[in-house]
Protein backbone atom coordinates (compact mmCIF):
# COMPACT_ATOMS: atom_id res chain seq x y z
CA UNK A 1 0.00 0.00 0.00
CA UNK A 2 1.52 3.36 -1.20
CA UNK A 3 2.36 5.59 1.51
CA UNK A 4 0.54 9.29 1.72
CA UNK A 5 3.98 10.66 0.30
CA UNK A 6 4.02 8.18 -2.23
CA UNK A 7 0.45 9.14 -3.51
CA UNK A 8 1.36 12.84 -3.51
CA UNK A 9 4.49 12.07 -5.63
CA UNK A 10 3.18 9.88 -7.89
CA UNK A 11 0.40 12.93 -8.49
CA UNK A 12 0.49 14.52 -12.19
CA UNK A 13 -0.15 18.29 -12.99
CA UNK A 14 -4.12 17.36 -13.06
CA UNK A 15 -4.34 15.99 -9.94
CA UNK A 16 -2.19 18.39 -8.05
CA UNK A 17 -4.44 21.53 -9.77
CA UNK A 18 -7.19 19.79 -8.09
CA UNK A 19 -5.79 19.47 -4.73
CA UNK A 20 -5.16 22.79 -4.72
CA UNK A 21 -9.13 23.66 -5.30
CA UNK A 22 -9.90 21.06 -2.67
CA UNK A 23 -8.01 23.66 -0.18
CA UNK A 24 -9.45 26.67 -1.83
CA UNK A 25 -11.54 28.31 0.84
CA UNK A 26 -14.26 29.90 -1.92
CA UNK A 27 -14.73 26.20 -2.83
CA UNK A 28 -18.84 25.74 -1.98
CA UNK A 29 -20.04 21.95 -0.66
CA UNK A 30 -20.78 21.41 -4.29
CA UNK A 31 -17.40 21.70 -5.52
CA UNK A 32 -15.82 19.81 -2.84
CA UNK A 33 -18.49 16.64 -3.32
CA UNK A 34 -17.85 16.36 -6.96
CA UNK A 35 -13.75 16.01 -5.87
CA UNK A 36 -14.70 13.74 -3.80
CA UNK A 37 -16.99 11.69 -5.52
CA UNK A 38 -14.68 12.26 -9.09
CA UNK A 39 -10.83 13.29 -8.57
CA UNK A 40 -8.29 10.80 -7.80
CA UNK A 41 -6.93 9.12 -4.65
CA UNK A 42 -4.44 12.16 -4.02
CA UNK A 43 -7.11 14.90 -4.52
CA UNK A 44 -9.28 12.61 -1.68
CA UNK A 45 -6.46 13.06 0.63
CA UNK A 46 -5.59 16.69 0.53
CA UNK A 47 -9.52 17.08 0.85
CA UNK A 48 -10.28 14.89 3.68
CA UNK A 49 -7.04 15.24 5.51
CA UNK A 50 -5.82 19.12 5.11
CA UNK A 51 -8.67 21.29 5.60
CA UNK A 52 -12.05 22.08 7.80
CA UNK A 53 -14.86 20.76 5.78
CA UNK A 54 -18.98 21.76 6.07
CA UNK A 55 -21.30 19.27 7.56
CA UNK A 56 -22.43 18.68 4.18
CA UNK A 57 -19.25 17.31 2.81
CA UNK A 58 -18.60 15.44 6.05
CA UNK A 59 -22.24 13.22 5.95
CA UNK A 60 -20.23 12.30 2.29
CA UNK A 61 -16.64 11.47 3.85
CA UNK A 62 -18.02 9.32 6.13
CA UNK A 63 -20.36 7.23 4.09
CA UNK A 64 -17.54 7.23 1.14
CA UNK A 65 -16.58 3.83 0.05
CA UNK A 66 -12.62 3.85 -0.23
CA UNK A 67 -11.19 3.05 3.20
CA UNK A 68 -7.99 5.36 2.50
CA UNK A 69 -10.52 8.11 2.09
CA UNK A 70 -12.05 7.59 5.19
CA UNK A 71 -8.75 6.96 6.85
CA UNK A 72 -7.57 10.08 5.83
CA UNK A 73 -10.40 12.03 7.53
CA UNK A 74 -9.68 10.05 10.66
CA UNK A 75 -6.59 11.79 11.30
CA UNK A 76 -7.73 15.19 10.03
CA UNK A 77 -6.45 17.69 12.77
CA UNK A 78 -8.53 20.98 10.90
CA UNK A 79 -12.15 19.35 11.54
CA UNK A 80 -14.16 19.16 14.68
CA UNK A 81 -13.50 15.92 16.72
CA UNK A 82 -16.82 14.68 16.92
CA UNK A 83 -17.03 14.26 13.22
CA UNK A 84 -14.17 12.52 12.65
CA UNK A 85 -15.74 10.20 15.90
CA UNK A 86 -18.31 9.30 13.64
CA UNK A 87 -15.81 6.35 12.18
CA UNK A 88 -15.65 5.02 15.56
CA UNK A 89 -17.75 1.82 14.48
CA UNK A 90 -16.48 1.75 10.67
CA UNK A 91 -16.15 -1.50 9.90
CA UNK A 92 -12.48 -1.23 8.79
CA UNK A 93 -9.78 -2.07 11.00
CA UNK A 94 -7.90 0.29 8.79
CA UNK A 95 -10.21 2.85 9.36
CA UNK A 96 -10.32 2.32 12.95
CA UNK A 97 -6.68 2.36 13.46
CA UNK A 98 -6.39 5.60 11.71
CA UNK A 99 -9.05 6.96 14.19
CA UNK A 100 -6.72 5.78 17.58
CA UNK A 101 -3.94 7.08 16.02
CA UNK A 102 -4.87 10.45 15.61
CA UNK A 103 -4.59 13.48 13.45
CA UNK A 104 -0.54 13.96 13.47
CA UNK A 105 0.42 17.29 14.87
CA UNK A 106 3.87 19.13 15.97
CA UNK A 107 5.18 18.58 19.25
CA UNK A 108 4.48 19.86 22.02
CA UNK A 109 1.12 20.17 20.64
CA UNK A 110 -1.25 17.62 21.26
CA UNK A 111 -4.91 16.52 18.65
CA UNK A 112 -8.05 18.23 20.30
CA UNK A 113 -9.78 15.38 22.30
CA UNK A 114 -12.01 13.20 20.69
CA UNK A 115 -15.49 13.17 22.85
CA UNK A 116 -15.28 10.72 25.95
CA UNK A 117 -17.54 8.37 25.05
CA UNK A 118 -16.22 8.07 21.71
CA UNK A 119 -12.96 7.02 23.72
CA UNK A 120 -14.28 4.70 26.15
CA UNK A 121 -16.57 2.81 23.16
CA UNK A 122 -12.82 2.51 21.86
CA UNK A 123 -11.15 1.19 24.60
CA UNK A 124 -13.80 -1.08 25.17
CA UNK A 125 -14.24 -2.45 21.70
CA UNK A 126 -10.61 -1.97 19.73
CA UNK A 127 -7.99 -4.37 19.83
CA UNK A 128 -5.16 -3.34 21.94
CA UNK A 129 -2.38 -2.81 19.40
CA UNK A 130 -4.72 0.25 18.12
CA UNK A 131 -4.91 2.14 21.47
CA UNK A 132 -0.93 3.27 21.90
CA UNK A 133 -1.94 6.48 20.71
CA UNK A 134 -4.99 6.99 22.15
CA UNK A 135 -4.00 8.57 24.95
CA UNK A 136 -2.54 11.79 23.08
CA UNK A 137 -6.42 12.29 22.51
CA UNK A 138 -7.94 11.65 25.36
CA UNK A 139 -9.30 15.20 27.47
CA UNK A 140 -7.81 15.41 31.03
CA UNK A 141 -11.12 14.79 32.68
CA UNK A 142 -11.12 11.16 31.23
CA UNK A 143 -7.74 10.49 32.46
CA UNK A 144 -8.75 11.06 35.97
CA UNK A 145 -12.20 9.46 35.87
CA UNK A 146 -10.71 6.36 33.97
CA UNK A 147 -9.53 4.41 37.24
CA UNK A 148 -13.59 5.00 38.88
CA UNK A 149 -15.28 4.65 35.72
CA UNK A 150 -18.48 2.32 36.34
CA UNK A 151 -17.22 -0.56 33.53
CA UNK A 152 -14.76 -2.62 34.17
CA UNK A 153 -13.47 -2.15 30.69
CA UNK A 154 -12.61 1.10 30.64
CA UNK A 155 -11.26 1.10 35.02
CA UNK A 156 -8.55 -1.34 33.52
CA UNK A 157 -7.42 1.35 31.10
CA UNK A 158 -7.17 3.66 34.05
CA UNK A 159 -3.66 2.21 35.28
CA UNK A 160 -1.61 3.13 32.50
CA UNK A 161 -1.17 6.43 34.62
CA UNK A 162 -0.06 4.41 37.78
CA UNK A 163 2.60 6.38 38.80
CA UNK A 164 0.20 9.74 38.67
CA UNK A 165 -2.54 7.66 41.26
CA UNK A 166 -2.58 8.40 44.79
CA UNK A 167 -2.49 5.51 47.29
CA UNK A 168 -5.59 5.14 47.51
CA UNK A 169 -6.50 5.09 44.17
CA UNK A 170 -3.90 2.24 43.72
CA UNK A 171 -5.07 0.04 45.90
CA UNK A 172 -8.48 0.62 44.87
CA UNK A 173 -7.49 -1.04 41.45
CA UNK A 174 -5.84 -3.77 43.50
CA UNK A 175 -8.73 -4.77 45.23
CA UNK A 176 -10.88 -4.18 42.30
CA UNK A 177 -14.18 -6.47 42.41
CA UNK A 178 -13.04 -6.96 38.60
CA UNK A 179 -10.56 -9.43 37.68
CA UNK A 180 -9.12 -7.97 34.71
CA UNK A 181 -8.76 -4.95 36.39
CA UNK A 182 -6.94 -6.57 39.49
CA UNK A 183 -4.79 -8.07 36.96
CA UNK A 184 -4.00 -4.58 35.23
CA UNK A 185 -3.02 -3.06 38.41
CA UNK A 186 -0.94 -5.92 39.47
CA UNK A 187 0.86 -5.47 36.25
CA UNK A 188 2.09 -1.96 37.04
CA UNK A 189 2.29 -2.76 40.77
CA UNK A 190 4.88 -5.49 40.44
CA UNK A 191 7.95 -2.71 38.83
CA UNK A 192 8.03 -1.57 42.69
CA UNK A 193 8.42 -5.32 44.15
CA UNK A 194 12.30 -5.84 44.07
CA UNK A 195 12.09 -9.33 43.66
CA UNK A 196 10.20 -9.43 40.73
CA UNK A 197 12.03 -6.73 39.16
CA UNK A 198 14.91 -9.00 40.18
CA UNK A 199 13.74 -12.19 39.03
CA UNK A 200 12.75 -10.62 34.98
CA UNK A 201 16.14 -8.09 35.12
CA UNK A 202 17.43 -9.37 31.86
CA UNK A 203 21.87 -10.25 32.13
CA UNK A 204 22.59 -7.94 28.98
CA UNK A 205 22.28 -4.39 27.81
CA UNK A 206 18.78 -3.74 26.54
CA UNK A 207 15.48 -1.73 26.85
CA UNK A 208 14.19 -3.89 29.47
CA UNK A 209 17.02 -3.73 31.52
CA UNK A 210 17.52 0.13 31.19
CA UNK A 211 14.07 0.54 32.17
CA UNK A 212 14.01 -1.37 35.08
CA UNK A 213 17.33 -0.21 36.70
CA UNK A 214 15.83 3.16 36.26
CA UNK A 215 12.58 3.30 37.24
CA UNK A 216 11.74 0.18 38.89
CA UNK A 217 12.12 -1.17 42.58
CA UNK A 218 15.75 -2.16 42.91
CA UNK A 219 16.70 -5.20 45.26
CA UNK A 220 19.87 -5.20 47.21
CA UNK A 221 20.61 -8.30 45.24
CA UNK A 222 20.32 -6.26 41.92
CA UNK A 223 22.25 -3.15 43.13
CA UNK A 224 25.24 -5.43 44.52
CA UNK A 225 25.42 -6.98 41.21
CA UNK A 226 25.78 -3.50 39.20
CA UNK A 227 28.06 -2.72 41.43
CA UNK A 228 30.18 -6.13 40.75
CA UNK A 229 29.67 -7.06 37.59
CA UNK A 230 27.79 -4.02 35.62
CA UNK A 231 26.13 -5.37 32.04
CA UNK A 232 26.50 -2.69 30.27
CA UNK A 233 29.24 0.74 31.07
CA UNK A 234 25.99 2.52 31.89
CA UNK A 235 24.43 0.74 34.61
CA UNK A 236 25.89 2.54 37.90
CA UNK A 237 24.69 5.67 36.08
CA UNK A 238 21.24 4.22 35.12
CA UNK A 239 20.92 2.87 39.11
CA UNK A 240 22.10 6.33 40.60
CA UNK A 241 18.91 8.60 39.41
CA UNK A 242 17.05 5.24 40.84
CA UNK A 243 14.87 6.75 43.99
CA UNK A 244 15.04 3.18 46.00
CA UNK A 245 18.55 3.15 45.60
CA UNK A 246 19.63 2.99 49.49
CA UNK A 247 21.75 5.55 50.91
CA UNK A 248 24.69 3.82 51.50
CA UNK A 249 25.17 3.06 47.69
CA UNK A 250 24.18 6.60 47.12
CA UNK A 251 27.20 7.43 49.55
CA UNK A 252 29.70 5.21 47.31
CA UNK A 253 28.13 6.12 44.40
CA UNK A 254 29.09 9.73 45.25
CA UNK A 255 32.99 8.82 45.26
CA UNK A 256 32.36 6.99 41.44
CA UNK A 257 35.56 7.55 39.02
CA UNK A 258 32.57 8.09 36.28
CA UNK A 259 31.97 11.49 36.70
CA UNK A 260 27.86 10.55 35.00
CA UNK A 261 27.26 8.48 37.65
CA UNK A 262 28.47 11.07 40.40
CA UNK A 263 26.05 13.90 38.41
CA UNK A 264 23.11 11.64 38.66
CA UNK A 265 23.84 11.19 42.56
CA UNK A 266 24.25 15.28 42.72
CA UNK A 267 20.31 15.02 41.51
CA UNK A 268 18.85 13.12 43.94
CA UNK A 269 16.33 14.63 46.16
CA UNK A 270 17.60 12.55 49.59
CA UNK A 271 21.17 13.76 49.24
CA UNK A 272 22.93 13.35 52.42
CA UNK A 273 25.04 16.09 53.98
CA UNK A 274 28.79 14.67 53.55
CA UNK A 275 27.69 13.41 49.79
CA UNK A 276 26.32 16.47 49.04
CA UNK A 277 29.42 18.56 50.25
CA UNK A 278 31.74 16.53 48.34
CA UNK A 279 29.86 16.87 45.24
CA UNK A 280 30.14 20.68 45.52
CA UNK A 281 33.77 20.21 45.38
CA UNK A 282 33.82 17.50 42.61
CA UNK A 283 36.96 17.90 40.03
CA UNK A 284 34.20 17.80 37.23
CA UNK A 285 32.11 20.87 36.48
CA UNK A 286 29.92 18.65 35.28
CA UNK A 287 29.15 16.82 38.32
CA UNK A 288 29.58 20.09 39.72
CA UNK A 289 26.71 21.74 37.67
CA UNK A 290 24.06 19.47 39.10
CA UNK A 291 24.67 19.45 42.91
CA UNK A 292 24.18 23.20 41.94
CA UNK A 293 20.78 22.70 41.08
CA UNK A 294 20.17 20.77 44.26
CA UNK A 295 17.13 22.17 46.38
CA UNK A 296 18.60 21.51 50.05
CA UNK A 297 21.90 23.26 49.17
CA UNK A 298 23.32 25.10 52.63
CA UNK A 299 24.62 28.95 52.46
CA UNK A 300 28.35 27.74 52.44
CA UNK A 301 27.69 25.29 49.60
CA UNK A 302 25.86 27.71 47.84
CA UNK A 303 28.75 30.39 48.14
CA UNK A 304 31.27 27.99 47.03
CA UNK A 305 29.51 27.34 44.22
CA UNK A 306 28.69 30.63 43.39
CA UNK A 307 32.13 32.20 42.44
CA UNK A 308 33.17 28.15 41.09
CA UNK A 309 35.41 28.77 37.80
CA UNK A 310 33.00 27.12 35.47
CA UNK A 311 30.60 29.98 33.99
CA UNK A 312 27.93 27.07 33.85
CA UNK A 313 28.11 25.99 37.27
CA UNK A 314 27.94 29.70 38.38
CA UNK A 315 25.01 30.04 36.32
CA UNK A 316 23.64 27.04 37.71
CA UNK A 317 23.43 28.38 41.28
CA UNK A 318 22.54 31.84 40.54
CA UNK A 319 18.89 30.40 40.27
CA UNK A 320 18.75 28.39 43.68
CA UNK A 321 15.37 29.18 45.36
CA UNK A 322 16.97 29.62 48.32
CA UNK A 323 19.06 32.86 47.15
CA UNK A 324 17.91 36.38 46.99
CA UNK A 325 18.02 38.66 44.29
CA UNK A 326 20.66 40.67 45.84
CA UNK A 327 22.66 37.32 46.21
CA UNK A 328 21.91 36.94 42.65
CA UNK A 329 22.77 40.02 41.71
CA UNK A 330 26.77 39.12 43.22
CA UNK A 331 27.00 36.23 41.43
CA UNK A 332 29.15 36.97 37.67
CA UNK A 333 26.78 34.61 35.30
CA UNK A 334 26.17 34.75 31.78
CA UNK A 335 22.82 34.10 30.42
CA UNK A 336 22.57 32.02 27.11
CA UNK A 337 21.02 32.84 24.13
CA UNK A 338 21.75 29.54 22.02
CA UNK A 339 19.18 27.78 23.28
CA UNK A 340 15.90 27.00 21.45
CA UNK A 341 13.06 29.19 22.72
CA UNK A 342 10.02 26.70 21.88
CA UNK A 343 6.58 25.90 23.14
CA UNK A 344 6.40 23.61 25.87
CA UNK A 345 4.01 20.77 26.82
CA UNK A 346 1.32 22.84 29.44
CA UNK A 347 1.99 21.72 33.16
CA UNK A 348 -0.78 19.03 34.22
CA UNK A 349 -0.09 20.72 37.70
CA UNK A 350 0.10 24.84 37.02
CA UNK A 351 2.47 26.10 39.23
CA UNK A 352 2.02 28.17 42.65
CA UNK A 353 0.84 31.45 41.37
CA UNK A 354 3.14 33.58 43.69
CA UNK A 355 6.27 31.58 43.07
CA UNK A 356 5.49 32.29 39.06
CA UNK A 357 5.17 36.21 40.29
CA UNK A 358 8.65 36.06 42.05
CA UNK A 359 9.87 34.57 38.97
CA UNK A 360 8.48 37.07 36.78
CA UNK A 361 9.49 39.88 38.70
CA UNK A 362 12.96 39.00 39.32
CA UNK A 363 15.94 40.45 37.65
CA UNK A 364 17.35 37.02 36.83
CA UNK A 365 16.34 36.47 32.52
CA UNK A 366 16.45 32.96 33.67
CA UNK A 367 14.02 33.04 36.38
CA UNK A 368 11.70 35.69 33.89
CA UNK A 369 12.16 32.85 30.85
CA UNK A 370 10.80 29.92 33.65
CA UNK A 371 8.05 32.58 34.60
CA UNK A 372 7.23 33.17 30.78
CA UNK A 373 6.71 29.43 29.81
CA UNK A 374 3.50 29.39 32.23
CA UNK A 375 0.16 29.28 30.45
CA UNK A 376 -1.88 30.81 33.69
CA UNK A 377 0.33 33.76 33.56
CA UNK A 378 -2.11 36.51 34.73
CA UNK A 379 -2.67 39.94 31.99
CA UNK A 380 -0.26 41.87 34.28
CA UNK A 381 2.85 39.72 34.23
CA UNK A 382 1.82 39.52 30.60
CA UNK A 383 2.46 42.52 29.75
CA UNK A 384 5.42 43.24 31.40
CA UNK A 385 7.04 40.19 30.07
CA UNK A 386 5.88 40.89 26.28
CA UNK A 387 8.01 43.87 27.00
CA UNK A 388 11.30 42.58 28.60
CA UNK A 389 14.81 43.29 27.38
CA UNK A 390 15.52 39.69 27.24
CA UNK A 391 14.47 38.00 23.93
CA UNK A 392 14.56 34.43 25.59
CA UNK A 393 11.73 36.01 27.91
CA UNK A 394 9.77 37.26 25.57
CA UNK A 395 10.38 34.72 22.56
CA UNK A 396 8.89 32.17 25.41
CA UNK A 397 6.08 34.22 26.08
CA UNK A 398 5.28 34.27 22.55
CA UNK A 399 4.99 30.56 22.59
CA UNK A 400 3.54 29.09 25.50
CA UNK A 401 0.99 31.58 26.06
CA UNK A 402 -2.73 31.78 25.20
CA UNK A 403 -2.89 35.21 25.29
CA UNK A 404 0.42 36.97 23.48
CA UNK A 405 -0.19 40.43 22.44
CA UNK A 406 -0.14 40.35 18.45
CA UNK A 407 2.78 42.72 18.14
CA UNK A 408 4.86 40.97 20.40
CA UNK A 409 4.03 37.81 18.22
CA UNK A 410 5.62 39.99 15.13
CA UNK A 411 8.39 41.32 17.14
CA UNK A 412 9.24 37.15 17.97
CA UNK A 413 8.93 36.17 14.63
CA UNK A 414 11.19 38.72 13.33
CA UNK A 415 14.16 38.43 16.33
CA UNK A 416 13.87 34.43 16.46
CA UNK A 417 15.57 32.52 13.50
CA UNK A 418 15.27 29.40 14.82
CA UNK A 419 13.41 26.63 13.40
CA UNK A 420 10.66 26.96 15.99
CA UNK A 421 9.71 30.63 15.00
CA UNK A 422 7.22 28.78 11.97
CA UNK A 423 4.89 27.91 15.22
CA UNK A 424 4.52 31.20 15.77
CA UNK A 425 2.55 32.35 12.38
CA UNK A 426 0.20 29.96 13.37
CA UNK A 427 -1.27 31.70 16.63
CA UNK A 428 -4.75 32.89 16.30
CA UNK A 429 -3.38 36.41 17.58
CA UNK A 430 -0.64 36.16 14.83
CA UNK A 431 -0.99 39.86 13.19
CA UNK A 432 -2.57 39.98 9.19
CA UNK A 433 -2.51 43.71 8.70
CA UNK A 434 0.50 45.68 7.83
CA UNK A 435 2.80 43.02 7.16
CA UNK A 436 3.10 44.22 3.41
CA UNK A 437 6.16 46.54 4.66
CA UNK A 438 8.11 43.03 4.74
CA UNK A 439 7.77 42.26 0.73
CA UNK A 440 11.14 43.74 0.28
CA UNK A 441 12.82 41.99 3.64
CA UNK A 442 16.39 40.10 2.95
CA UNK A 443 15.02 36.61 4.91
CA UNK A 444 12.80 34.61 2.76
CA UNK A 445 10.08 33.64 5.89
CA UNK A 446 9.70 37.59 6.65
CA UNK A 447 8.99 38.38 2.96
CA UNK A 448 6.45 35.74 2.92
CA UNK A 449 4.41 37.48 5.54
CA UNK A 450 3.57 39.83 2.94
CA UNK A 451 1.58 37.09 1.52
CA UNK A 452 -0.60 37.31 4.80
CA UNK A 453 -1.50 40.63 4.69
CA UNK A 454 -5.08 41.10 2.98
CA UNK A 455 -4.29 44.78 1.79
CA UNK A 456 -0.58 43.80 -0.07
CA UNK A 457 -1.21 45.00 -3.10
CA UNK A 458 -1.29 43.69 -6.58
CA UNK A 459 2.06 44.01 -8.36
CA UNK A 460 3.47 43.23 -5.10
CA UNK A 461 1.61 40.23 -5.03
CA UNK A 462 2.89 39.16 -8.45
CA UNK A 463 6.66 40.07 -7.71
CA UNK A 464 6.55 37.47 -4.60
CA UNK A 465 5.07 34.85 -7.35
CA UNK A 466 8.24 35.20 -9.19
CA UNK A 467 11.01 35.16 -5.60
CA UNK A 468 13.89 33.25 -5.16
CA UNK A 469 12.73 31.38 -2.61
CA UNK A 470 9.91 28.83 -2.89
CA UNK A 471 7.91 28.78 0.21
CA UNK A 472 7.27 32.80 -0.74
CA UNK A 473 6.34 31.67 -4.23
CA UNK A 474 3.85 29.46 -3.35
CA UNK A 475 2.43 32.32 -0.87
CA UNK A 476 2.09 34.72 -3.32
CA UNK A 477 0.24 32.29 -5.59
CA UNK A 478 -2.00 31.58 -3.28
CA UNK A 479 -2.84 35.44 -2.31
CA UNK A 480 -6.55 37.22 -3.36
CA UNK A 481 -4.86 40.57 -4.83
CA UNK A 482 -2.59 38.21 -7.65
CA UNK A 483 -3.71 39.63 -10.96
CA UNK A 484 -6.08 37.50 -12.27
CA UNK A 485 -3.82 37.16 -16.28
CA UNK A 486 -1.09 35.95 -13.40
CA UNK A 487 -3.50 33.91 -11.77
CA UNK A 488 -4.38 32.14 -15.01
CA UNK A 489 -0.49 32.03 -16.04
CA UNK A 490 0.33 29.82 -13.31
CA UNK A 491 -2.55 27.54 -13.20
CA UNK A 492 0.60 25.90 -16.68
CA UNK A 493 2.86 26.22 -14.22
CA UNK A 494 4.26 23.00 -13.01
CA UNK A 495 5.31 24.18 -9.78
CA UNK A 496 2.73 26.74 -8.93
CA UNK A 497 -0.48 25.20 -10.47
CA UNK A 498 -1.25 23.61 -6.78
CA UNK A 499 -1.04 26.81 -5.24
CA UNK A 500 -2.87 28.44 -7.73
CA UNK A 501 -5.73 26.45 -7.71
CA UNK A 502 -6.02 27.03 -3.87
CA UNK A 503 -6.27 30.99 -4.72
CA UNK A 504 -9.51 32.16 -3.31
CA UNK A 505 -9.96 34.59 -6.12
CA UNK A 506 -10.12 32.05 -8.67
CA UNK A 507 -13.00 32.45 -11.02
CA UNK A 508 -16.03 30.22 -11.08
CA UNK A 509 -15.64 29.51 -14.54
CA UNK A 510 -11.86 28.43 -14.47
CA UNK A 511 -13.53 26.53 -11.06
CA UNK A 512 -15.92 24.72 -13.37
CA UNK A 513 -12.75 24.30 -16.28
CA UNK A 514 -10.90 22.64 -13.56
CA UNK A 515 -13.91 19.93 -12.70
CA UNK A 516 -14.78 19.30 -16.16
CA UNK A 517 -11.92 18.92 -17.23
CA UNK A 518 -10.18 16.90 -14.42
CA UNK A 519 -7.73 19.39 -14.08
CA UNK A 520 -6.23 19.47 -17.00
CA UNK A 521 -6.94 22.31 -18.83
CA UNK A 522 -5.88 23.73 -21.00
CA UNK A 523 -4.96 26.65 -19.46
């Protein structure tokens, strides 16, 4: 079975005109019924999976007889979810699987949930190799309710988030009056019995193993034997960030040659005293770097540290929660600005609301960036940060949060050249007006924001049809102001024609040229 890039490369000229009027937003129900009852299997996909269609077109999708073309709408990220949770009962597997895997979208973003019962009918009815992905649409009230939900069926899907549950809510699965739910919980509840992770610890290096020596309930049996005959030259490190490692391992641990085994031992929460102290004064910075970060750091340790030769341990320290901002404000760090300033999955757990106010109000960039990330972020703080001298701060804000002012949106866009700045186009707040100014700009991606601007006017419209760069091409092609003899002109043109056909200014009689004709022409 050809692959969705394989269909769209195997597309001729026709086809690709008419996947371009399948994404034409003047294109009425009509139009978009008679592509998909008439144009070919890569038309179908560009319809069903890249666009928002009407009700109309949707009764149509769903009823359609090709299984690709139904597939396709089952991972369509543009339409509501409770359409494409129609296909919950289609009676392809191949259908269905499309459906739990979800529409495919950039991380950290996540599909809009599909409806809750749509998801419990799923978990309840699909085989289990179709539900891996399921979770990624699933809303957050589901999650909790899963472990109390009244059928069995869907409680047994609740322990998959086992290490989230409270106590109680464990052993409420454990002594579930369900057996297949008893035996769900058991499964997760065994990783923190040391003997069983002991007696299924495989002898060699592999994914079990790694997973186990860092996450599961480690035996003294298993620790001893790390210690004495390792598997693999990563296992003391693996065991060190382990939280039932005992302390007195933790202790020897501290003293490793391996200076990655002493930096996960500088990270762990029940540091001792001595351990800790030594780690302060570890030959590596490394090692040294992440005892810096450690929460119960005391005022000496946290002065040694704070004029240590390494910039990054320095740096490090200068953000310790137990340090004031005149301490701070002593401390010679540098703050980096080669690091990618990118949306971030949203905190299940928001953050204390005046610890995010220190942060935003202190005159560490660091502290302001951490601040910035947070989605809750009240219209104040806002507004100071979309106005902060450090770009990291307000690049972040930019990002993460729901309510970015639209010119500080611009301003991110046009300071941040990484490859996460594309996201930022695509924020409802993202500014359409005025961005003609840019149609002259020396960086390809701000000239093309010319091609957003509704009032960019004609001949300027045309001149970014014939750019150097592609992506600004295929902008301008698709913009309402392109002279229509241009508009026509590129409909031949091999690269353009897909853009062109997408042009909401195309006429309905080159519209009705295109259908009749099956795209191809002649133009």
């Amino acid at each position: 079975m050809r692959t969705p890039d394989q269909i769209w490369e195997e597309a001729d000229l026709p086809a690709r005109r008419l996947a371009g009027l399948a994404l034409n937003p003047s294109a009425t129900p009509d139009v978009l019924r008679r592509l998909l009852d008439e144009a070919p299997l890569a038309v179908r996909m560009v319809l069903c999976r890249d666009r928002d269609l009407p009700v109309a077109v949707v009764d149509a999708v769903v009823e359609h007889p090709d299984r690709r073309t139904r597939g396709f709408f089952a991972v369509n990220p543009h339409v509501d979810p409770a359409q494409r949770a129609r296909l919950v009962d289609d009676p392809e597997w191949f259908v269905r699987a499309h459906l739990a895997d979800g529409p495919r979208v950039t991380s950290p973003e996540r599909p809009e949930p599909l409806p809750d019962a749509t998801v419990v009918r799923m978990l309840l009815t699909y085989e289990s190799e179709h539900l891996w992905s399921l979770y990624r649409q699933m809303s957050p009230e589901l999650i909790r309710a899963l472990p109390t939900h009244p059928d069995p069926g869907a409680r047994r899907h609740g322990v998959f988030h086992w290490h989230r549950m409270a106590d109680e809510e464990r052993a409420a699965l454990l002594a579930d009056p369900d057996e297949r739910v008893r035996e769900a919980a058991q499964n997760c509840a065994r990783y923190d019995d040391p003997a069983w992770v002991e007696s299924e610890l495989p002898d060699r290096p592999c994914h079990s193993r790694t997973y186990l020596l860092l996450h599961s309930a480690l035996s003294r049996a298993v620790v001893e034997g790390v210690l004495t005959a390792p598997a693999g030259k990563d296992d003391k490190a693996m065991i060190a960030g382990n939280p039932t490692l005992p302390p007195d391992v933790a202790a020897l641990l501290a003293a490793d040659p391996d200076p990655e085994v002493r930096k996960k031992i500088a990270r762990r929460a029940d540091l001792r005293p001595a351990e800790r102290h030594a780690l302060v004064a570890d030959p590596d910075p490394v090692v040294r770097r992440a005892i810096a970060r450690h929460p119960d750091l005391g005022a000496g340790e946290r002065r040694a540290l704070a004029v240590d030769p390494d910039p990054a341990v320095r740096l490090a320290v200068s953000v310790h929660p137990a340090l004031g901002e005149e301490e701070r404000a002593r401390i010679d760090y540098t703050v980096p600005m080669d690091r990618p300033f990118c949306a971030h999955v949203e905190n299940p757990a928001p953050r204390d609301p005046e610890a995010v106010r220190r942060d935003a109000l202190s005159g560490h960039p660091l502290l302001r960036r951490a601040a910035a990330e947070e989605r809750t972020l009240p219209p104040d703080l806002v507004a100071r940060l979309a106005d902060d001298d450090d770009p990291g701060v307000r690049v972040l804000l930019a990002q993460n949060h729901p309510d970015a002012p639209a010119a500080l949106l611009l301003r991110s866009f046009l300071e941040c050249t990484g490859p996460e700045r594309a996201r930022l186009t695509s924020r409802p707040d993202f500014p359409r007006t005025g961005l003609a100014a840019y149609a002259g700009h020396a960086d390809p991606q701000v000239r093309a924001l010319a091609a957003r601007d509704p009032d960019t006017a004609p001949a300027t419209v045309e001149r970014l049809t014939r750019d150097p760069d592609p992506q600004v091409r295929s902008a301008g092609a698709r913009h309402p102001n392109l002279p229509p003899d241009r508009l026509a002109g590129l409909l031949a043109d091999e690269e353009l024609a897909h853009a062109a056909a997408a042009n909401p200014a195309l006429d309905p009689a080159t519209v009705d040229r295109l259908l009749t004709t099956c795209g191809r022409g002649p133009w």
